[in-house]
N, C-alpha and C. Protein backbone atom coordinates (compact mmCIF):
# COMPACT_ATOMS: atom_id res chain seq x y z
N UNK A 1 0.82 -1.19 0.00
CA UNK A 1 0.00 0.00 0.00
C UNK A 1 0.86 1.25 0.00
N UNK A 2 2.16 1.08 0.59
CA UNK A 2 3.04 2.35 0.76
C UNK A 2 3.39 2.74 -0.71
N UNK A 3 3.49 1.66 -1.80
CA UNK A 3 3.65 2.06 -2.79
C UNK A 3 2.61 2.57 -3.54
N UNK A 4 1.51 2.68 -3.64
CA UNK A 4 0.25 3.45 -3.99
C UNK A 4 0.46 4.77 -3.75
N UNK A 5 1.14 5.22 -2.12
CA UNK A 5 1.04 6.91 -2.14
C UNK A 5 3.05 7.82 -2.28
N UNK A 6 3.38 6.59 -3.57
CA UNK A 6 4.65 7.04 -3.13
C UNK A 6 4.84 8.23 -3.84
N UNK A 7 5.41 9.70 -3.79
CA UNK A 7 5.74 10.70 -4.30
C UNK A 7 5.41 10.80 -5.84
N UNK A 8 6.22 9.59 -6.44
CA UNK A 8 6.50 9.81 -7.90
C UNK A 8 5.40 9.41 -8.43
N UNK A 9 4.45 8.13 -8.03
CA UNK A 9 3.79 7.95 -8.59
C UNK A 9 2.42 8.96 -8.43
N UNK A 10 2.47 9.22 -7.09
CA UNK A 10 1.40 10.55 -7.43
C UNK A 10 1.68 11.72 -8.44
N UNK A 11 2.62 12.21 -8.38
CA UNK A 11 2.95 13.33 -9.35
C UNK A 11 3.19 13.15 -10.41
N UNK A 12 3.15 11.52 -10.95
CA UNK A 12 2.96 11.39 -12.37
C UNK A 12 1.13 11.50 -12.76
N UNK A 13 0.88 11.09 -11.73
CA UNK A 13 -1.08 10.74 -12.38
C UNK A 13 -1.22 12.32 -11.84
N UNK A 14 -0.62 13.06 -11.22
CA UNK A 14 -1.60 14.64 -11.15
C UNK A 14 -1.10 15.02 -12.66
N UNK A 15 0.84 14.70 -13.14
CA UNK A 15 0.88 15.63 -14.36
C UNK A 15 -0.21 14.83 -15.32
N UNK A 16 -0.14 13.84 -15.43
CA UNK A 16 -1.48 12.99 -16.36
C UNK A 16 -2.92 14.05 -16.38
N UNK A 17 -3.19 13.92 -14.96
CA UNK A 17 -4.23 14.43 -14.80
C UNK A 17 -4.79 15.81 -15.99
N UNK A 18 -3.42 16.67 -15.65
CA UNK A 18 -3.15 18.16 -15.94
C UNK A 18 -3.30 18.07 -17.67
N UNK A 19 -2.57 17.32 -17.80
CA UNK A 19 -2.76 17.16 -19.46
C UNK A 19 -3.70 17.06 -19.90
N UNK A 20 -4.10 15.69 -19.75
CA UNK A 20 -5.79 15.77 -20.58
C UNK A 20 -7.10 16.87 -19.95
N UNK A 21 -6.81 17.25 -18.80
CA UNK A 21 -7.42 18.65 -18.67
C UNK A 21 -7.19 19.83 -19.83
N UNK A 22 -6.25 19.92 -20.06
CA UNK A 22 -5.79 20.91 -21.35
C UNK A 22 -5.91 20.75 -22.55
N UNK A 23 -5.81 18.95 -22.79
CA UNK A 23 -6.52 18.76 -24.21
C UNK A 23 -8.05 18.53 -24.53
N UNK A 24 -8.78 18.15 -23.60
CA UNK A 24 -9.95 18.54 -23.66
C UNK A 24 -10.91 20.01 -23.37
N UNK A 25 -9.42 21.03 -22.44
CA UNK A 25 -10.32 22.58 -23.30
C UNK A 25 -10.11 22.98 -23.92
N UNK A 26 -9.68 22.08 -24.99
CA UNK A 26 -9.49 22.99 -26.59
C UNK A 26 -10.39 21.85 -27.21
N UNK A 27 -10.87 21.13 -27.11
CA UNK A 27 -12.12 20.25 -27.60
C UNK A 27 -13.71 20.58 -28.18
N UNK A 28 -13.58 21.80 -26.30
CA UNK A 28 -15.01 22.24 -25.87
C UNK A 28 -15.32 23.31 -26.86
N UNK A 29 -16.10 23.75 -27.48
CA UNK A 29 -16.80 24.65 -28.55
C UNK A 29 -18.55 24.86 -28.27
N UNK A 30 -18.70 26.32 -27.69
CA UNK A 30 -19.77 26.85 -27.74
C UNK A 30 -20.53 26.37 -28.16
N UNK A 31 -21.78 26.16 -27.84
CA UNK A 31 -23.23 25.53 -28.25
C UNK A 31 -24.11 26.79 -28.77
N UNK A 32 -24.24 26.81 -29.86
CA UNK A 32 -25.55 28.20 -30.29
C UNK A 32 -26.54 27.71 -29.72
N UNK A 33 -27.58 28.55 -29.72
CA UNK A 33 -28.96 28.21 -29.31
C UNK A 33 -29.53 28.17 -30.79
N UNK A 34 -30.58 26.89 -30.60
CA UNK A 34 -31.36 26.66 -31.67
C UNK A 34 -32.45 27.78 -31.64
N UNK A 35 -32.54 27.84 -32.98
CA UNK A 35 -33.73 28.76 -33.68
C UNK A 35 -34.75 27.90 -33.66
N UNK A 36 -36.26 28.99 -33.15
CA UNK A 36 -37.42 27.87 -32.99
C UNK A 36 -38.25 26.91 -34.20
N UNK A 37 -37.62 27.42 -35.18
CA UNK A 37 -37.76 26.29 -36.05
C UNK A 37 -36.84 24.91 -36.17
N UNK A 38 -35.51 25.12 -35.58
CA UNK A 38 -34.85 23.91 -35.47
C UNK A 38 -35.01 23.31 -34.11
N UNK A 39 -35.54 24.28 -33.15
CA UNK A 39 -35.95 23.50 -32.04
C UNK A 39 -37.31 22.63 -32.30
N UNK A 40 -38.40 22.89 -32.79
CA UNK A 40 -39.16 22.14 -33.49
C UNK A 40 -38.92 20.80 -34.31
N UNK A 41 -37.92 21.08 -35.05
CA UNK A 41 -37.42 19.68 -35.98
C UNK A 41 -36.78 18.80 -34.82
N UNK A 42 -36.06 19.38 -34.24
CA UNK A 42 -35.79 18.63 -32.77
C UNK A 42 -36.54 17.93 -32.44
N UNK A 43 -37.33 18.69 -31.74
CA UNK A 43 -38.87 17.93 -30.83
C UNK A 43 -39.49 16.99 -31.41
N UNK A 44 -39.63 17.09 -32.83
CA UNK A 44 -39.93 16.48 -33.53
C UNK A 44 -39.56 14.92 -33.95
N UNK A 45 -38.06 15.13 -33.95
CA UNK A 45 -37.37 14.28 -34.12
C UNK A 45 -37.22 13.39 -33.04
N UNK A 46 -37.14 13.65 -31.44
CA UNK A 46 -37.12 13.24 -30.53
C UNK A 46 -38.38 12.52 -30.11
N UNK A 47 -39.31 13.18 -30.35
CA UNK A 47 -40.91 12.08 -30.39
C UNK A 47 -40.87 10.68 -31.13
N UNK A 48 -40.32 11.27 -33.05
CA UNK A 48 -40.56 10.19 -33.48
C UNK A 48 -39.61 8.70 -32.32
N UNK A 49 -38.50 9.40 -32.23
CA UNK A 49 -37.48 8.32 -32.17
C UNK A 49 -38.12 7.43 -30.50
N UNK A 50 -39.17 8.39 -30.01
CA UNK A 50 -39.47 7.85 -28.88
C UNK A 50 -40.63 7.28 -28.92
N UNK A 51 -41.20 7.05 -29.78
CA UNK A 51 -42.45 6.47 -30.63
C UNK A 51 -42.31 5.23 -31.17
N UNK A 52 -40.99 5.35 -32.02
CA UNK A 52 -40.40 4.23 -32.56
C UNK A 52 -40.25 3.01 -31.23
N UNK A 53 -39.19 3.70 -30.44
CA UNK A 53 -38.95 3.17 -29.38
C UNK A 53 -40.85 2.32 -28.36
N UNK A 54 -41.67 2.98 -28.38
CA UNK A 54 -42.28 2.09 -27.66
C UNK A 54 -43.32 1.10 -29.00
N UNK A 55 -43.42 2.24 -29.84
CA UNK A 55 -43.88 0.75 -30.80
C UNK A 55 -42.89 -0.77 -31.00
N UNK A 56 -41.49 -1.01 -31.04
CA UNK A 56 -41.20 -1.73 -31.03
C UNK A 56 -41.39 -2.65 -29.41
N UNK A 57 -41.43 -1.77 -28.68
CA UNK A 57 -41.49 -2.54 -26.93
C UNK A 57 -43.23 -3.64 -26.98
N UNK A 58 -44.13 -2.36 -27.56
CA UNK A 58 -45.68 -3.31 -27.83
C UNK A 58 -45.45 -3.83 -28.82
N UNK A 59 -44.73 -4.37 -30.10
CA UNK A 59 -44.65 -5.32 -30.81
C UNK A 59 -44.25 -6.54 -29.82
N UNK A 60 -42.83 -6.30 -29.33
CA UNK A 60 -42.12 -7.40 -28.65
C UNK A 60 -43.03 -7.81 -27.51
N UNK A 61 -43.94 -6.84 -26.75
CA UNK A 61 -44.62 -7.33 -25.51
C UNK A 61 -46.13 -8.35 -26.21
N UNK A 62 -46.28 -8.13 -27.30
CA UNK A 62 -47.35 -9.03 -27.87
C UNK A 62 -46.86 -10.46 -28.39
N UNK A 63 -45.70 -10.44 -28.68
CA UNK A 63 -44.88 -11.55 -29.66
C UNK A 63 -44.82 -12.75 -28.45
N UNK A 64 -44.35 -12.09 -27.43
CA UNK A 64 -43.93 -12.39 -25.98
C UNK A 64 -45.48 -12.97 -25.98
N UNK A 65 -46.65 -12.68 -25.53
CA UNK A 65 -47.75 -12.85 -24.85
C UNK A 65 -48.24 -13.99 -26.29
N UNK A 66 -47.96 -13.88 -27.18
CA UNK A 66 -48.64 -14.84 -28.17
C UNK A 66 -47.54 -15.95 -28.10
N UNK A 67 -46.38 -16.27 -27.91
CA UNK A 67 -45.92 -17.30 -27.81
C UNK A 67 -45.69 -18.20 -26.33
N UNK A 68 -46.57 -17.23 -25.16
CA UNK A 68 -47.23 -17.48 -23.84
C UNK A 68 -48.01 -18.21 -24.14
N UNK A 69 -49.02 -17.64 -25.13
CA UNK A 69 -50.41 -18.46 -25.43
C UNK A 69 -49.80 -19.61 -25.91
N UNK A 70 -49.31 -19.63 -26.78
CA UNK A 70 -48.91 -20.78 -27.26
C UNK A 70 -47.86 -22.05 -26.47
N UNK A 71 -47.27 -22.14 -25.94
CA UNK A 71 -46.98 -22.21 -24.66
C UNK A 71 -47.75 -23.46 -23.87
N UNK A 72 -48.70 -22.70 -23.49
CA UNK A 72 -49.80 -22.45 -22.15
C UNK A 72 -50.89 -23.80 -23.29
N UNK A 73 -51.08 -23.64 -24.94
CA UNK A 73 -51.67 -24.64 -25.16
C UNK A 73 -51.00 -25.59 -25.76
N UNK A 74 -50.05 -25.85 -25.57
CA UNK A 74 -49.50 -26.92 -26.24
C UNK A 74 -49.46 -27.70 -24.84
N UNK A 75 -49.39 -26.85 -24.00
CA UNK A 75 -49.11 -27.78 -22.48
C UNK A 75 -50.52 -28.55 -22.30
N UNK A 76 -51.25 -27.55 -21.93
CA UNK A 76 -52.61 -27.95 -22.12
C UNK A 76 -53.34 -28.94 -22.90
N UNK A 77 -52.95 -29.59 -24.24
CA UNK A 77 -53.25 -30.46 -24.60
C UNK A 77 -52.84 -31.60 -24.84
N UNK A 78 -50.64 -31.67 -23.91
CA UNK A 78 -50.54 -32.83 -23.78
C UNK A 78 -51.44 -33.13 -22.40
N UNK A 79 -51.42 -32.27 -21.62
CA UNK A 79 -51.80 -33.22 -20.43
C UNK A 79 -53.14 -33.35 -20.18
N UNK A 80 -53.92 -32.89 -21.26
CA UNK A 80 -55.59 -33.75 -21.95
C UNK A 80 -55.08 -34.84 -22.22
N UNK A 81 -54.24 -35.09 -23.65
CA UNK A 81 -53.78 -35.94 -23.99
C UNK A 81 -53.47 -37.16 -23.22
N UNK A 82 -52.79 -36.98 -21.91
CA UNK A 82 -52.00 -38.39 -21.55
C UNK A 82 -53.22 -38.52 -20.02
């Protein structure tokens, strides 16, 4: 454990640290604000994709429940069956 807080190796991971601090604020670039027509296409866009998203969840939650049913009678008519 003494070697975890030894001098050198801390002051290598702070200069580490320091670096990629400096190359990631030259990364960062101002965000404009959207115009309310592109905030619209936004919104827009964000519905569909969240639309998409639960129509596929009630496809899969029916696929699910019909191969329950199915399931549920195949069981059901071996053990008529035997």
């Amino acid at each position: 454990m003494s070697s975890l807080l030894a001098p050198s190796s801390a002051s290598f991971f702070i200069s580490e640290f320091q670096i990629n601090i400096g190359m990631r604020f030259f990364e960062i670039k101002p965000i404009k604000p959207l115009t309310p027509q592109q905030q619209r296409i936004k919104s827009l866009q964000t519905q569909k994709q969240n639309i998409s998203k639960q129509l596929k969840a009630e496809r899969d939650r029916q696929k699910i429940q019909r191969a329950q049913q199915t399931i549920q009678s195949v069981i059901s008519k071996a053990i008529s069956n035997s």
